[in-house]
PDB file of N, CA and C in Angstrom:
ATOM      1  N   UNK A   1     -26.963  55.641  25.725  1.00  0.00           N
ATOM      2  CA  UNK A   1     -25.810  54.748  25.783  1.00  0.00           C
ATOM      3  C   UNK A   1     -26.243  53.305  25.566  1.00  0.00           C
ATOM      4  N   UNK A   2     -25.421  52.874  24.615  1.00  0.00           N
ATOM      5  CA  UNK A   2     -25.740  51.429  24.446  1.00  0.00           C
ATOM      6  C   UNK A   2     -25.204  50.253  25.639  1.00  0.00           C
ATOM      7  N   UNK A   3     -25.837  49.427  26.219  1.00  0.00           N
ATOM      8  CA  UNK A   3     -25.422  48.640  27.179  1.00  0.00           C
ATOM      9  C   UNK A   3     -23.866  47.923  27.357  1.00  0.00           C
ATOM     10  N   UNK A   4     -23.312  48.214  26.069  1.00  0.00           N
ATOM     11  CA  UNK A   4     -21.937  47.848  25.832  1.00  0.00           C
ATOM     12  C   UNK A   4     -20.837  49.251  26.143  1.00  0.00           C
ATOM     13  N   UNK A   5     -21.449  50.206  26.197  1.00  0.00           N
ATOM     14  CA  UNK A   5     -20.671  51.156  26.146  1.00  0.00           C
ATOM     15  C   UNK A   5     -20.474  51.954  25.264  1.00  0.00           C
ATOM     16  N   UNK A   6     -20.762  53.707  25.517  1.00  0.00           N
ATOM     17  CA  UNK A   6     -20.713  54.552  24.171  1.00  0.00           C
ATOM     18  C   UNK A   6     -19.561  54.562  23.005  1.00  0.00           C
ATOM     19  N   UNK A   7     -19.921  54.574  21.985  1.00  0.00           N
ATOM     20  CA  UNK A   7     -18.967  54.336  20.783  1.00  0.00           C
ATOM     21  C   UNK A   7     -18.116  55.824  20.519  1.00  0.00           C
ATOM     22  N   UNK A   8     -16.568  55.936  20.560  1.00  0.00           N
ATOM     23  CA  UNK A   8     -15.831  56.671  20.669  1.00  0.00           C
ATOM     24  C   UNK A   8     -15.258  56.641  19.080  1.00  0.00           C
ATOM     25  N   UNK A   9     -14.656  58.219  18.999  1.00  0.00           N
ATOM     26  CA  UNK A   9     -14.015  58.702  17.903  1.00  0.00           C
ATOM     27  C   UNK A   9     -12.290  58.606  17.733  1.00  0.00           C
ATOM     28  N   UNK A  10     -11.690  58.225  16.878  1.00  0.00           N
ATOM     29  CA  UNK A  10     -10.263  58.187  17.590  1.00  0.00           C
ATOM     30  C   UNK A  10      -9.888  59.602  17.964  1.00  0.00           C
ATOM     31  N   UNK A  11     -10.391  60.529  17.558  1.00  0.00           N
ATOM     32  CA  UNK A  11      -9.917  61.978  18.585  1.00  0.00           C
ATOM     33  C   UNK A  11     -10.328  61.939  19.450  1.00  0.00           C
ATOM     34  N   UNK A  12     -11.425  61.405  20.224  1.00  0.00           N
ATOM     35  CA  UNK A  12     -12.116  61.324  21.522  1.00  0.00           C
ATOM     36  C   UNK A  12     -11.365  60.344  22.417  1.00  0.00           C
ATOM     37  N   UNK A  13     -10.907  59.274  21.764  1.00  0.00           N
ATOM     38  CA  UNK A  13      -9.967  58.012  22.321  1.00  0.00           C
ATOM     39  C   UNK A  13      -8.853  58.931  22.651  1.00  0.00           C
ATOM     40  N   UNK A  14      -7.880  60.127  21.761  1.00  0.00           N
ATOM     41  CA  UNK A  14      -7.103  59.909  21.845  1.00  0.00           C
ATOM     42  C   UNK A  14      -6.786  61.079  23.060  1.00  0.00           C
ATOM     43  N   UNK A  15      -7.865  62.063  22.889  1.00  0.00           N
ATOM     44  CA  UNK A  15      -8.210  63.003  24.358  1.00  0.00           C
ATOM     45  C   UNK A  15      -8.038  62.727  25.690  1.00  0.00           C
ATOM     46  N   UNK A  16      -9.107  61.369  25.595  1.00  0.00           N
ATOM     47  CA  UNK A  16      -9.328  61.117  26.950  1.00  0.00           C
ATOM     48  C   UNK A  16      -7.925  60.266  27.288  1.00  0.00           C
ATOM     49  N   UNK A  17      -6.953  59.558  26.582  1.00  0.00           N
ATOM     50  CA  UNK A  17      -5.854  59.096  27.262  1.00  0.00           C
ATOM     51  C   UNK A  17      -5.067  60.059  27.571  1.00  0.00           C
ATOM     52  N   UNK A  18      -4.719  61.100  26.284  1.00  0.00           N
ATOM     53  CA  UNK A  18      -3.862  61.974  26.675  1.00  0.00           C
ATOM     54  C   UNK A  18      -3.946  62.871  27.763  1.00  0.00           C
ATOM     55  N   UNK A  19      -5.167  63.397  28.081  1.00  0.00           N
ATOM     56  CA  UNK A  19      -5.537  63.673  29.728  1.00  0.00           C
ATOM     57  C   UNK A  19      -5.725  62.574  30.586  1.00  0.00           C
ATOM     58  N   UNK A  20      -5.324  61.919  30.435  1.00  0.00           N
ATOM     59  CA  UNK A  20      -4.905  60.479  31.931  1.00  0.00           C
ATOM     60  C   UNK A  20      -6.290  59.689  32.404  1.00  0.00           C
ATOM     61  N   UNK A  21      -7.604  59.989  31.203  1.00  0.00           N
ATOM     62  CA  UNK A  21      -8.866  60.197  32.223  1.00  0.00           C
ATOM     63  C   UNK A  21      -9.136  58.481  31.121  1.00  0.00           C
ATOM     64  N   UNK A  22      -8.406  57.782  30.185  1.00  0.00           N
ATOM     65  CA  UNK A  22      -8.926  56.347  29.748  1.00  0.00           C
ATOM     66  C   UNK A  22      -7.988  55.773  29.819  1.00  0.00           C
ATOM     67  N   UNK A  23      -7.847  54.081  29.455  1.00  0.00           N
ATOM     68  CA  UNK A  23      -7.126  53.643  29.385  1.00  0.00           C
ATOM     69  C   UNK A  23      -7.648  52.472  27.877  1.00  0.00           C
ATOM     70  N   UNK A  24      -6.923  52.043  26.867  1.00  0.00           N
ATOM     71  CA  UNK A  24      -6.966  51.016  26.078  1.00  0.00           C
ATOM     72  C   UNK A  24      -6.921  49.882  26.558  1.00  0.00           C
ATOM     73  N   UNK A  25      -7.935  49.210  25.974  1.00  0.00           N
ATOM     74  CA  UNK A  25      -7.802  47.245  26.054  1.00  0.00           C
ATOM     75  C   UNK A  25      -7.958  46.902  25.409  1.00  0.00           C
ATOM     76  N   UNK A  26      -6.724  46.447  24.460  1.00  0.00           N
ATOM     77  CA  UNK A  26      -7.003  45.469  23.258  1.00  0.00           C
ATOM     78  C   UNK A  26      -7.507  43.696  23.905  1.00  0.00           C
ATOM     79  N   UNK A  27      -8.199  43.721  23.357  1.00  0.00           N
ATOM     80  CA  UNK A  27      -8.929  42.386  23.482  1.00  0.00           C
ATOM     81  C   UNK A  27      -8.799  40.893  22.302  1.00  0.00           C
ATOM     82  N   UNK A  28      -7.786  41.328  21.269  1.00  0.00           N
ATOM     83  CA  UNK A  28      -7.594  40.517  20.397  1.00  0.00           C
ATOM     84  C   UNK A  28      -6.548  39.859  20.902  1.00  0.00           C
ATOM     85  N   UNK A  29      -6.032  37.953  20.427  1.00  0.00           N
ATOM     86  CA  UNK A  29      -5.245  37.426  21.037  1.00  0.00           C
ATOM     87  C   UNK A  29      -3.909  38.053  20.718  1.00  0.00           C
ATOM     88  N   UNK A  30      -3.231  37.977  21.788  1.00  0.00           N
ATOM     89  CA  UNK A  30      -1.450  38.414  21.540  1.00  0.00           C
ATOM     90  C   UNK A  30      -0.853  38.355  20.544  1.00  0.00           C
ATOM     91  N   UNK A  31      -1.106  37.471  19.210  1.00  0.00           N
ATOM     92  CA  UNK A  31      -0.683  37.248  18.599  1.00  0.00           C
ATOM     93  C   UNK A  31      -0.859  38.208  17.654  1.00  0.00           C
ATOM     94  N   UNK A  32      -1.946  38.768  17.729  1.00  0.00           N
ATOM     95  CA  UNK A  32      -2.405  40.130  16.372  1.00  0.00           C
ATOM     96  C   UNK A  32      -1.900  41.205  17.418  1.00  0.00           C
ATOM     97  N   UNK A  33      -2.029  41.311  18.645  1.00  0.00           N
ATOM     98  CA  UNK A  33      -2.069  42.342  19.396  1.00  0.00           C
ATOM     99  C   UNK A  33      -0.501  42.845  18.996  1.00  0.00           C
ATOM    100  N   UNK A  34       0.283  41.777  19.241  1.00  0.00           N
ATOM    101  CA  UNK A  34       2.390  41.730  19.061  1.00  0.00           C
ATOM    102  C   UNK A  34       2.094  42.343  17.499  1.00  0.00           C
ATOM    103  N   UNK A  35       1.572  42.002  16.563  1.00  0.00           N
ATOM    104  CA  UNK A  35       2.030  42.428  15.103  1.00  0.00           C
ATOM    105  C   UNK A  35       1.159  44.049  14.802  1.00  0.00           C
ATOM    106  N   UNK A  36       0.666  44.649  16.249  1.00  0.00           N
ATOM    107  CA  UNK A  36       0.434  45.951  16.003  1.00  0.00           C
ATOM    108  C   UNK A  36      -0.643  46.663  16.809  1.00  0.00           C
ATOM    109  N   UNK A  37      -0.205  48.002  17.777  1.00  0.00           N
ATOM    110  CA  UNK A  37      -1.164  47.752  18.674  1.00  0.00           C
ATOM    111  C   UNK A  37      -1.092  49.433  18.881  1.00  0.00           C
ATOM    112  N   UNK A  38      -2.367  50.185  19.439  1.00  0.00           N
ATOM    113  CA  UNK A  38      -2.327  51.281  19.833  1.00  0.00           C
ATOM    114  C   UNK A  38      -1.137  51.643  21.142  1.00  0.00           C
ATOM    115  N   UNK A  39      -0.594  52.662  20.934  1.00  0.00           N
ATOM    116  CA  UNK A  39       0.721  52.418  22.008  1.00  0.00           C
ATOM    117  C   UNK A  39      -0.103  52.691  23.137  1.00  0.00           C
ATOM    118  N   UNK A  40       0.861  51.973  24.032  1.00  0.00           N
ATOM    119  CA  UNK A  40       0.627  51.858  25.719  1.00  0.00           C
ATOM    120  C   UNK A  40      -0.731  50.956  26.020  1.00  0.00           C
ATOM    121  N   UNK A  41      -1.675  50.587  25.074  1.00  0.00           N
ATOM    122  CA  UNK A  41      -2.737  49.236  24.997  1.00  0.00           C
ATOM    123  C   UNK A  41      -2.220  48.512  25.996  1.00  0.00           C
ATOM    124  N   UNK A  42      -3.349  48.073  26.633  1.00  0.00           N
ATOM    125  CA  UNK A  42      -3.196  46.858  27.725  1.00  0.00           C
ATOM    126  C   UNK A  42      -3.646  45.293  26.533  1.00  0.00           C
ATOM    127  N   UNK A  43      -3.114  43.962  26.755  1.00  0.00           N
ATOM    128  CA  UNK A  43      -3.601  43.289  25.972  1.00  0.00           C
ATOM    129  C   UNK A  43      -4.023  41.712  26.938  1.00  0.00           C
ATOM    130  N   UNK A  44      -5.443  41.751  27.115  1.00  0.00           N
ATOM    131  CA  UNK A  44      -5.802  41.132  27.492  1.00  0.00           C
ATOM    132  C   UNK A  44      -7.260  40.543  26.670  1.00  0.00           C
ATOM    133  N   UNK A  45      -6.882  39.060  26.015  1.00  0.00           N
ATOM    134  CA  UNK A  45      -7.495  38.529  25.223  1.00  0.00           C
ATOM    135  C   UNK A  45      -9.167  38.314  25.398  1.00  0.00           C
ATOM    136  N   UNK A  46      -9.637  38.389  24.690  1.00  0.00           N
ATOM    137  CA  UNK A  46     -11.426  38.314  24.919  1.00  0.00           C
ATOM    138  C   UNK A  46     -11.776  37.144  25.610  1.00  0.00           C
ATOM    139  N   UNK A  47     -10.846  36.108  25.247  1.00  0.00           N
ATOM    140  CA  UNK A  47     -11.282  34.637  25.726  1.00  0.00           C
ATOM    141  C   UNK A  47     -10.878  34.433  27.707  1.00  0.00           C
ATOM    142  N   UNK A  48      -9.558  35.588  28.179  1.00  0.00           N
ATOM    143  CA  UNK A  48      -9.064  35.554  28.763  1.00  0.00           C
ATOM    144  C   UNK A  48      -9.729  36.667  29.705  1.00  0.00           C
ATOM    145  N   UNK A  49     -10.603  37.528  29.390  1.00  0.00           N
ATOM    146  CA  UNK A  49     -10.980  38.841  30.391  1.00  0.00           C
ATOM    147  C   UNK A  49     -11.675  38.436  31.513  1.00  0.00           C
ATOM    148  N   UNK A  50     -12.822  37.483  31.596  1.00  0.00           N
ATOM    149  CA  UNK A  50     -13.059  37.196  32.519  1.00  0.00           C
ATOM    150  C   UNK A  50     -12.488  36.387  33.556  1.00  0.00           C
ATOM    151  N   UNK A  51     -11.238  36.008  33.953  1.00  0.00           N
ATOM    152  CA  UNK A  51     -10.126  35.007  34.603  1.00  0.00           C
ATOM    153  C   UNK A  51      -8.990  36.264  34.721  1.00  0.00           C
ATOM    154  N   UNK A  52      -9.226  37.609  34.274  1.00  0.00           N
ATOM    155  CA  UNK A  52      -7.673  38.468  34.245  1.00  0.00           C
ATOM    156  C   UNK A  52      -9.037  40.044  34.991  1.00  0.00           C
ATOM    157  N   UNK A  53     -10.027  39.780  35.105  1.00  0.00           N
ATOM    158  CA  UNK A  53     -10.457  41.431  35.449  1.00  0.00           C
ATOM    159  C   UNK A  53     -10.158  41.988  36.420  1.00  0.00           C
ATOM    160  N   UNK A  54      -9.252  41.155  37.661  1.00  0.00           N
ATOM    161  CA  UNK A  54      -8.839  41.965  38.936  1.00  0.00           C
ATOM    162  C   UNK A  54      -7.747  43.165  38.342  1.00  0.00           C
ATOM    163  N   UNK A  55      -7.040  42.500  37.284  1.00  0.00           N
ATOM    164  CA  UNK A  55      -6.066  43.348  36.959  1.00  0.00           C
ATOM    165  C   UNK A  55      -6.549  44.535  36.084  1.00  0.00           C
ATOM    166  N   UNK A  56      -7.452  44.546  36.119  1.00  0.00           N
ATOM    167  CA  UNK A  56      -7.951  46.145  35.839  1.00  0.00           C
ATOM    168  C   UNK A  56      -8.930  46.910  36.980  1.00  0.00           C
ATOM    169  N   UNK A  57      -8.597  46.473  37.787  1.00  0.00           N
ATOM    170  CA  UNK A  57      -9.198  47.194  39.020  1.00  0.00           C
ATOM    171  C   UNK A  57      -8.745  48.571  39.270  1.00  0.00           C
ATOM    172  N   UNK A  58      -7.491  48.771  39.053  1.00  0.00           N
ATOM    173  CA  UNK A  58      -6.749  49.723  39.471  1.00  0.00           C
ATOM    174  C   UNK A  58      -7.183  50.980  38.343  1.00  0.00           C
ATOM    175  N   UNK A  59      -8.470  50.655  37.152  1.00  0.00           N
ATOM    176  CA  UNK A  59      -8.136  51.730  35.972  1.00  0.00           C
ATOM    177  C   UNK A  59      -9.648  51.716  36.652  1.00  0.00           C
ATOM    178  N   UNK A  60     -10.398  51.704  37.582  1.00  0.00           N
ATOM    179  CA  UNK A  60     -11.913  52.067  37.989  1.00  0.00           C
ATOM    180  C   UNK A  60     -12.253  53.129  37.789  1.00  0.00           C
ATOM    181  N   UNK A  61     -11.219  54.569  38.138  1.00  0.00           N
ATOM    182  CA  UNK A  61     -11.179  55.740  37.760  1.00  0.00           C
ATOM    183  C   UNK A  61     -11.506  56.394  36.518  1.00  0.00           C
ATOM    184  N   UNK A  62     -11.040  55.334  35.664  1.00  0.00           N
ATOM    185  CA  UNK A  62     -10.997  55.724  34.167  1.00  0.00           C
ATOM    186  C   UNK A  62     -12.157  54.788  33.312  1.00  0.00           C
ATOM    187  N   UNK A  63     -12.337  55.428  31.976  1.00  0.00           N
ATOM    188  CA  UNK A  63     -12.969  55.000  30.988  1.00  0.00           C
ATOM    189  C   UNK A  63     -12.059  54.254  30.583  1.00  0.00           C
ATOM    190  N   UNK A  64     -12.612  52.753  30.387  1.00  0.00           N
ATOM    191  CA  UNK A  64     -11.688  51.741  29.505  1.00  0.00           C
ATOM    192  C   UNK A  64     -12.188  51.390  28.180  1.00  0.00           C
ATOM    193  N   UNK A  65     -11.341  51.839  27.341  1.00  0.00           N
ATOM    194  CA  UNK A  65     -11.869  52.146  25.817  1.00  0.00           C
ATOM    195  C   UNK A  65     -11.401  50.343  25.249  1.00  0.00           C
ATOM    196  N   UNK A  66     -12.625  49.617  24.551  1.00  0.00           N
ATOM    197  CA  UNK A  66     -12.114  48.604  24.419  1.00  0.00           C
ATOM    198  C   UNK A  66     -11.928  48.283  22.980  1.00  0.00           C
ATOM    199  N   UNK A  67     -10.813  47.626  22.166  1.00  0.00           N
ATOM    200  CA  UNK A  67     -10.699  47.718  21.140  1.00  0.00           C
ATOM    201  C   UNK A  67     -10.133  46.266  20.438  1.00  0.00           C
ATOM    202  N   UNK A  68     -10.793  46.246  19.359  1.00  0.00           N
ATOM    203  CA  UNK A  68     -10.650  44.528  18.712  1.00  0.00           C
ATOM    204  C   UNK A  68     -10.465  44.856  16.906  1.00  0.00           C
ATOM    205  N   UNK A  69     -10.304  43.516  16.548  1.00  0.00           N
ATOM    206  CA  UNK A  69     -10.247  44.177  15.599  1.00  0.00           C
ATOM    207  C   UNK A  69     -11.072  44.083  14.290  1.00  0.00           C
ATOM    208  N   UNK A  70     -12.123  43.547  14.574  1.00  0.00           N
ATOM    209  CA  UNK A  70     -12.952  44.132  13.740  1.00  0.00           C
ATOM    210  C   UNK A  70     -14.823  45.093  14.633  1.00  0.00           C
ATOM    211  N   UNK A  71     -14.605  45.238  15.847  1.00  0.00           N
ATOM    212  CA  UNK A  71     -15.423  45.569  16.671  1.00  0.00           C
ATOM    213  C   UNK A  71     -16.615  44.618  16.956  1.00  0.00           C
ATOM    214  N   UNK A  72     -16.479  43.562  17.086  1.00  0.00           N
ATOM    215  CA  UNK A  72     -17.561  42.740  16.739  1.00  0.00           C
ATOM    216  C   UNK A  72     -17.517  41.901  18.190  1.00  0.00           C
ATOM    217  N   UNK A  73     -16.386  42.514  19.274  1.00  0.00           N
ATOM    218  CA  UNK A  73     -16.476  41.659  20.372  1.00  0.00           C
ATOM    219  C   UNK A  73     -16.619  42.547  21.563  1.00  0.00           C
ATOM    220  N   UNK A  74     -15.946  44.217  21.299  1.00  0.00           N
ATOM    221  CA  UNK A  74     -15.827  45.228  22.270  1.00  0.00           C
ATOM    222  C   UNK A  74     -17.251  45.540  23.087  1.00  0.00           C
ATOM    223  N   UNK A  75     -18.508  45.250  21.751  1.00  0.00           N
ATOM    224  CA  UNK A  75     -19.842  45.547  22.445  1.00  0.00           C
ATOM    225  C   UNK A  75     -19.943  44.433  23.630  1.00  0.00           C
ATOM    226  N   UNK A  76     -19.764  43.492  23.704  1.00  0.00           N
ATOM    227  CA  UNK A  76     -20.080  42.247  24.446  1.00  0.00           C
ATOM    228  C   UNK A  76     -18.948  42.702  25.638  1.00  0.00           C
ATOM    229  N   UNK A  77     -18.547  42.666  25.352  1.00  0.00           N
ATOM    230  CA  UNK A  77     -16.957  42.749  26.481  1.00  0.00           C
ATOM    231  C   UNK A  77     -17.511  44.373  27.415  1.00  0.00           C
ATOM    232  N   UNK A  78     -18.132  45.478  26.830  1.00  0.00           N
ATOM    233  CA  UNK A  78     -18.383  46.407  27.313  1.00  0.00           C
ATOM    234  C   UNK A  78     -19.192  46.298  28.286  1.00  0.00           C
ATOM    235  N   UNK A  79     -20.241  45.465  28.041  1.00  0.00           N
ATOM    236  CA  UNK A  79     -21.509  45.371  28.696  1.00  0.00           C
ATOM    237  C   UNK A  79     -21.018  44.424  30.187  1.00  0.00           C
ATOM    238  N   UNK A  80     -19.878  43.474  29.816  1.00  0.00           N
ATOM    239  CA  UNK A  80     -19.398  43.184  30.800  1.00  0.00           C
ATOM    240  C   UNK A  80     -18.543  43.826  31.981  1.00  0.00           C
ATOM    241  N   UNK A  81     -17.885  44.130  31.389  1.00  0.00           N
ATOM    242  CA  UNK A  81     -16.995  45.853  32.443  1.00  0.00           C
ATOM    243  C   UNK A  81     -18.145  46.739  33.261  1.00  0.00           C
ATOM    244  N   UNK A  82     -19.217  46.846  32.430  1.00  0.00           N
ATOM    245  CA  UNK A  82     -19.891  47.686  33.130  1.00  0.00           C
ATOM    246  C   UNK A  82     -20.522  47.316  34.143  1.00  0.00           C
ATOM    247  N   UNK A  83     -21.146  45.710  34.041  1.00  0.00           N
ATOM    248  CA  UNK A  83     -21.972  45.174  34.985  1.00  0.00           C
ATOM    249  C   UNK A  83     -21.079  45.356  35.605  1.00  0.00           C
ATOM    250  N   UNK A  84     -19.690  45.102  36.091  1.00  0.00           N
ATOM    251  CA  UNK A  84     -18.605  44.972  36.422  1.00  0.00           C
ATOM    252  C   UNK A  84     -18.058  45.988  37.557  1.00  0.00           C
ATOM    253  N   UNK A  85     -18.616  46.944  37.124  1.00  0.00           N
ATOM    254  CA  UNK A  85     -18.919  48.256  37.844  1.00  0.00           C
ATOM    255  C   UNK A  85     -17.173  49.445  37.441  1.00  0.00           C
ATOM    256  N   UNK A  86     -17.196  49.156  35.947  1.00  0.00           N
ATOM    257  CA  UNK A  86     -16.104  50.083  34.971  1.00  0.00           C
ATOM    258  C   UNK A  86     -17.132  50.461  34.367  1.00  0.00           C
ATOM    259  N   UNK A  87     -16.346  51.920  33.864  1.00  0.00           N
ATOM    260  CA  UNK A  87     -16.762  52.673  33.033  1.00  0.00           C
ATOM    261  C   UNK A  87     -16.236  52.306  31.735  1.00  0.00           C
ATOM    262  N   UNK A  88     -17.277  51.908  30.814  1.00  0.00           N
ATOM    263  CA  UNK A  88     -16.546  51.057  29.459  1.00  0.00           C
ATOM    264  C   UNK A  88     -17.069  52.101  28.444  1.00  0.00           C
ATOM    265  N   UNK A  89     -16.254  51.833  27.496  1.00  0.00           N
ATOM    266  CA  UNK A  89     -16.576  52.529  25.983  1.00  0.00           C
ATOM    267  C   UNK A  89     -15.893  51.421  24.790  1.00  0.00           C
ATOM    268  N   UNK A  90     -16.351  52.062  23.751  1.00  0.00           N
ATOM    269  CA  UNK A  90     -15.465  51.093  22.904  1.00  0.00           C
ATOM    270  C   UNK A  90     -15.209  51.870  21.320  1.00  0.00           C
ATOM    271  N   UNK A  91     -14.302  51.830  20.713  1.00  0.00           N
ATOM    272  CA  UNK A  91     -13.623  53.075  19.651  1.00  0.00           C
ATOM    273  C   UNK A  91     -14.634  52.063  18.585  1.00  0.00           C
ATOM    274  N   UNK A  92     -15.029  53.417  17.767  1.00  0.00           N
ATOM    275  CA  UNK A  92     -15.883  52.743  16.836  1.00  0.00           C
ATOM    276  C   UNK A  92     -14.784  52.632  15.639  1.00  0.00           C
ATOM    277  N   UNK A  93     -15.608  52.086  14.478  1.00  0.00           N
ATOM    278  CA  UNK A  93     -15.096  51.711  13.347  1.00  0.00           C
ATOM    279  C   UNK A  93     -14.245  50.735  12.899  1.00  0.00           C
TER     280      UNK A  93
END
């Protein structure tokens, strides 16, 4: 596992939500997030995660699959969740 969190398949993404066991975090600002977003995505901006992480306390249970949009921020953001003490992943491609 990479320190950011293992890299997921969208059938693997779309498994683990549909059994209740992940949850999505789009991490791109609202503004791309509003013009199109995996349904039920939480959207909490990259610039904004560290000042908003209580509010994912409640998904500790779950793998939080993190997703941007060109993947170039989910590794960084993963590694943070995890120190964090979440179980992070992040959808490749």
């Amino acid at each position: 596992l990479r320190k950011g969190g293992k890299s997921l398949s969208t059938r693997e993404l779309t498994a683990l939500v549909n059994a209740d066991q992940a949850v999505v975090l789009d991490i791109r600002p609202a503004k791309e997030f509003a013009s199109g977003h995996i349904v039920d995505a939480l959207n909490i901006p990259a610039d904004k995660l560290n000042s908003r992480m209580t509010e994912l306390e409640k998904y500790k249970g779950k793998t939080i699959i993190l997703v941007d949009a060109m993947g170039q921020h989910s590794g960084t953001w993963g590694g943070v969740l995890k120190k964090a003490g979440f179980n992070a992943a992040k959808l490749s491609g």
